[in-house]
Protein backbone atom coordinates (compact mmCIF):
# COMPACT_ATOMS: atom_id res chain seq x y z
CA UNK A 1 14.03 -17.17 21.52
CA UNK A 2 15.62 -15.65 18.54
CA UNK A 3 14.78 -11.87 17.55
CA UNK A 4 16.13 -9.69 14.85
CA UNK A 5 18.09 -7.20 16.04
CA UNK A 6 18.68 -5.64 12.70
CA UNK A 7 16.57 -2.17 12.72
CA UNK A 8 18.70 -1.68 15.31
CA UNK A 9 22.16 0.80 14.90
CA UNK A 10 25.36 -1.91 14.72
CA UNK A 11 26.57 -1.46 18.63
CA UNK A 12 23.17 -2.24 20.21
CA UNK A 13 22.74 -5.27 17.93
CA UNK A 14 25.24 -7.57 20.15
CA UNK A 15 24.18 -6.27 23.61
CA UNK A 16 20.42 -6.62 22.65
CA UNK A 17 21.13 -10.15 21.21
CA UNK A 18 23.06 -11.19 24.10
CA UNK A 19 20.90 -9.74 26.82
CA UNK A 20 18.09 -11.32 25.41
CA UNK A 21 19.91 -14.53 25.97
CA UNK A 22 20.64 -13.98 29.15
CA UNK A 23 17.58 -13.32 30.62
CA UNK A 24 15.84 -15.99 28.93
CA UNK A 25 18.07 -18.40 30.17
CA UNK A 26 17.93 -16.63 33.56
CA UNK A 27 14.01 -16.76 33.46
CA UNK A 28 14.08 -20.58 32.96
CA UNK A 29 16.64 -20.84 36.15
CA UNK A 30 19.30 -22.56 33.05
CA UNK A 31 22.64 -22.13 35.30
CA UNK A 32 24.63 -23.54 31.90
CA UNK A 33 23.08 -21.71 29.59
CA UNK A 34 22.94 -18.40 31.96
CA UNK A 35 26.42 -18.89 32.54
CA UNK A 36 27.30 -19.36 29.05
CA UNK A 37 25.31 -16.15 27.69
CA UNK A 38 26.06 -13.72 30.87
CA UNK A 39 30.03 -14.57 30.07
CA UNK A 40 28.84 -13.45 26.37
CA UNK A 41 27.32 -10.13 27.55
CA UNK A 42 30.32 -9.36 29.73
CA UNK A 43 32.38 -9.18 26.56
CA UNK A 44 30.97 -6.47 25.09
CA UNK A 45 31.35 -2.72 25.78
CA UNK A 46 30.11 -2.09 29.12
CA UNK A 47 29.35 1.86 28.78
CA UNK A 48 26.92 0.77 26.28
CA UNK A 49 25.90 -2.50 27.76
CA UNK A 50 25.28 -0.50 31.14
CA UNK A 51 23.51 2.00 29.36
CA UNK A 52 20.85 -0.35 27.82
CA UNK A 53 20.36 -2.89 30.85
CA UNK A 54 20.24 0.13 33.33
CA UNK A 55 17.88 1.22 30.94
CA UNK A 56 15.71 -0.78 30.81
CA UNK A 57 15.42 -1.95 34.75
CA UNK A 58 14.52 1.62 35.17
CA UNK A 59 11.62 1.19 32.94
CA UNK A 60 10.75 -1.68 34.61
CA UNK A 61 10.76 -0.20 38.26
CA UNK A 62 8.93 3.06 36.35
CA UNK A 63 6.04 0.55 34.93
CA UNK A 64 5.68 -1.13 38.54
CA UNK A 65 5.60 1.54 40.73
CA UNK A 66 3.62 4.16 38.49
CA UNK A 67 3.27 6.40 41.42
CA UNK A 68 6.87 6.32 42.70
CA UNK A 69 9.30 3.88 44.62
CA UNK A 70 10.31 4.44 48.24
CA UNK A 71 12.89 2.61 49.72
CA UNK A 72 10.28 0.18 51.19
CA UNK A 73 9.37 -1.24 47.84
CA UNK A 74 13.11 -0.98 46.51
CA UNK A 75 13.96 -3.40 49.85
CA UNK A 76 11.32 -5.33 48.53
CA UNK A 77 12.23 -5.81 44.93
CA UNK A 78 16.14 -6.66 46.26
CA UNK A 79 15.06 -9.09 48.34
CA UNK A 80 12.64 -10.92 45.79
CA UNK A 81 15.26 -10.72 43.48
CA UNK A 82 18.18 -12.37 45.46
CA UNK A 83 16.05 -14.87 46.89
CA UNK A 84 14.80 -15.96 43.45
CA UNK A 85 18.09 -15.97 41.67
CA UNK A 86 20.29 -17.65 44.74
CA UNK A 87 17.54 -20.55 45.15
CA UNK A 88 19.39 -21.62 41.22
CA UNK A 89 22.47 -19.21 41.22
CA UNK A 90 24.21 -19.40 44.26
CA UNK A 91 26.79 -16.89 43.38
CA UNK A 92 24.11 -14.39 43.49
CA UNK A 93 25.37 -10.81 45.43
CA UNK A 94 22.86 -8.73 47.10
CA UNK A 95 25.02 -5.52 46.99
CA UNK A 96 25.65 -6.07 42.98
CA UNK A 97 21.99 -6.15 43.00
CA UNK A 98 21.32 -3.04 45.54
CA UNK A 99 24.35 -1.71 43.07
CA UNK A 100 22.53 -1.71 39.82
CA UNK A 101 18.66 -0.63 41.51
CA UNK A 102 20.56 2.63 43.05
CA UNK A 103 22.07 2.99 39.20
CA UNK A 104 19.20 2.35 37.87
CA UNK A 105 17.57 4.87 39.44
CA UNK A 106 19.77 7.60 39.02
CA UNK A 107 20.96 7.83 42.93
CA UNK A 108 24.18 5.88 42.79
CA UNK A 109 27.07 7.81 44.99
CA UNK A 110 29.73 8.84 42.38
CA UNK A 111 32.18 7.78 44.74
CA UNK A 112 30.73 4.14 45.44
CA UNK A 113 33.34 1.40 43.65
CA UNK A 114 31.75 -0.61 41.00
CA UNK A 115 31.82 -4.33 41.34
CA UNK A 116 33.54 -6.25 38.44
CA UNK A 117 31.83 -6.04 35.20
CA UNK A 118 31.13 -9.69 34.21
CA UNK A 119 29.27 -9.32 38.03
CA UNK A 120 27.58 -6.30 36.62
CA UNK A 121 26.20 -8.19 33.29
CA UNK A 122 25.47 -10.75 35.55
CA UNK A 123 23.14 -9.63 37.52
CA UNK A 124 21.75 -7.19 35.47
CA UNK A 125 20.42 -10.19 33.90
CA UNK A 126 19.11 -11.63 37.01
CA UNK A 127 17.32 -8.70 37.73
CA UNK A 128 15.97 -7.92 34.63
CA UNK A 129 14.43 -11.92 34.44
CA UNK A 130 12.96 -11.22 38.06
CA UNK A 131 11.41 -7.57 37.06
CA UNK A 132 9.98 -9.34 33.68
CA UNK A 133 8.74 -12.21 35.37
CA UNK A 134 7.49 -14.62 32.57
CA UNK A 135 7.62 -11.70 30.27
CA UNK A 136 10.08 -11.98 26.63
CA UNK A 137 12.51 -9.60 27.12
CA UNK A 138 12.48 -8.10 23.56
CA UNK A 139 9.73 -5.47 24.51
CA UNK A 140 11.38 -3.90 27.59
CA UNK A 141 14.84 -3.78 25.61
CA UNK A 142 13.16 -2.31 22.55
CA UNK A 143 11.58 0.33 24.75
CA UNK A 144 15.34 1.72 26.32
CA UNK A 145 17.05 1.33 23.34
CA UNK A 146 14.01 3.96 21.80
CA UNK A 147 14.00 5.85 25.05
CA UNK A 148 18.30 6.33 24.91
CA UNK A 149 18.22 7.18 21.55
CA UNK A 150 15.17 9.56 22.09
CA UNK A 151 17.52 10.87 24.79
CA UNK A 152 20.63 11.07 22.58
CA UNK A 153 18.99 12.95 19.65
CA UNK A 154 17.51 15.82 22.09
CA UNK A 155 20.45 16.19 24.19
């Protein structure tokens, strides 16, 4: 699935592009192809990259849960998520996962050590292609990259 990136600014262009890659090929369970484009994502800038993937899971969680998550339905979307991607990815990590939701949602310890970032990219992807289901991916990454830059012109 090929979109055009190119209303976008120049830094988001890549990480959009590349995202969308990954999660496509991580929606149809392609362990080449995932491998291939997650390796891809984990070469760009991660501020940014972790700014737009975070992003957008948020958004995700937010459209799901419209009247709040507790940690009930956050054990619930961890465990979908890492028994989904491990029947196809066995390299899948539960706490990368249970890294990125507490991110995600804004209630990461400062303190906590990040795991590596090609992990990060990784399974950003793999949660992102669980939350979207058989969605595209272009609508939920359109919507953060509006909301951050929303964000970044009022701040």
């Amino acid at each position: 699935m090929d979109h055009n990136w190119r209303h976008l600014p120049a830094p988001a262009r890549p990480i959009a592009a590349a995202a969308t890659t990954a999660v496509v090929a991580a929606q149809a369970r392609d362990g080449e192809a995932f491998e291939s484009a997650a390796a891809g994502l984990a070469t760009l800038e991660q501020g940014q990259t972790g700014l737009i993937l975070g992003t957008a899971t948020r958004l995700l969680l937010e459209r799901a849960h419209p009247d709040g998550l507790d940690s009930d339905a956050v054990r619930e979307v961890l465990a979908q998520c890492v028994r989904s991607a491990a029947s196809w990815h066995p390299a899948t990590d539960a706490m990368v996962v249970l890294y990125l939701l507490a991110a995600a949602l804004g209630v990461l310890d400062d303190e906590t050590e990040p795991p590596k970032p090609d992990e990060l990219t990784r399974h950003a992807a793999l949660l992102l292609a669980h939350l979207l289901g058989a969605r595209p991916p272009h609508e939920i990454l359109t919507a953060a990259l509006a909301e951050i830059e929303h964000t970044q012109l009022n701040d």
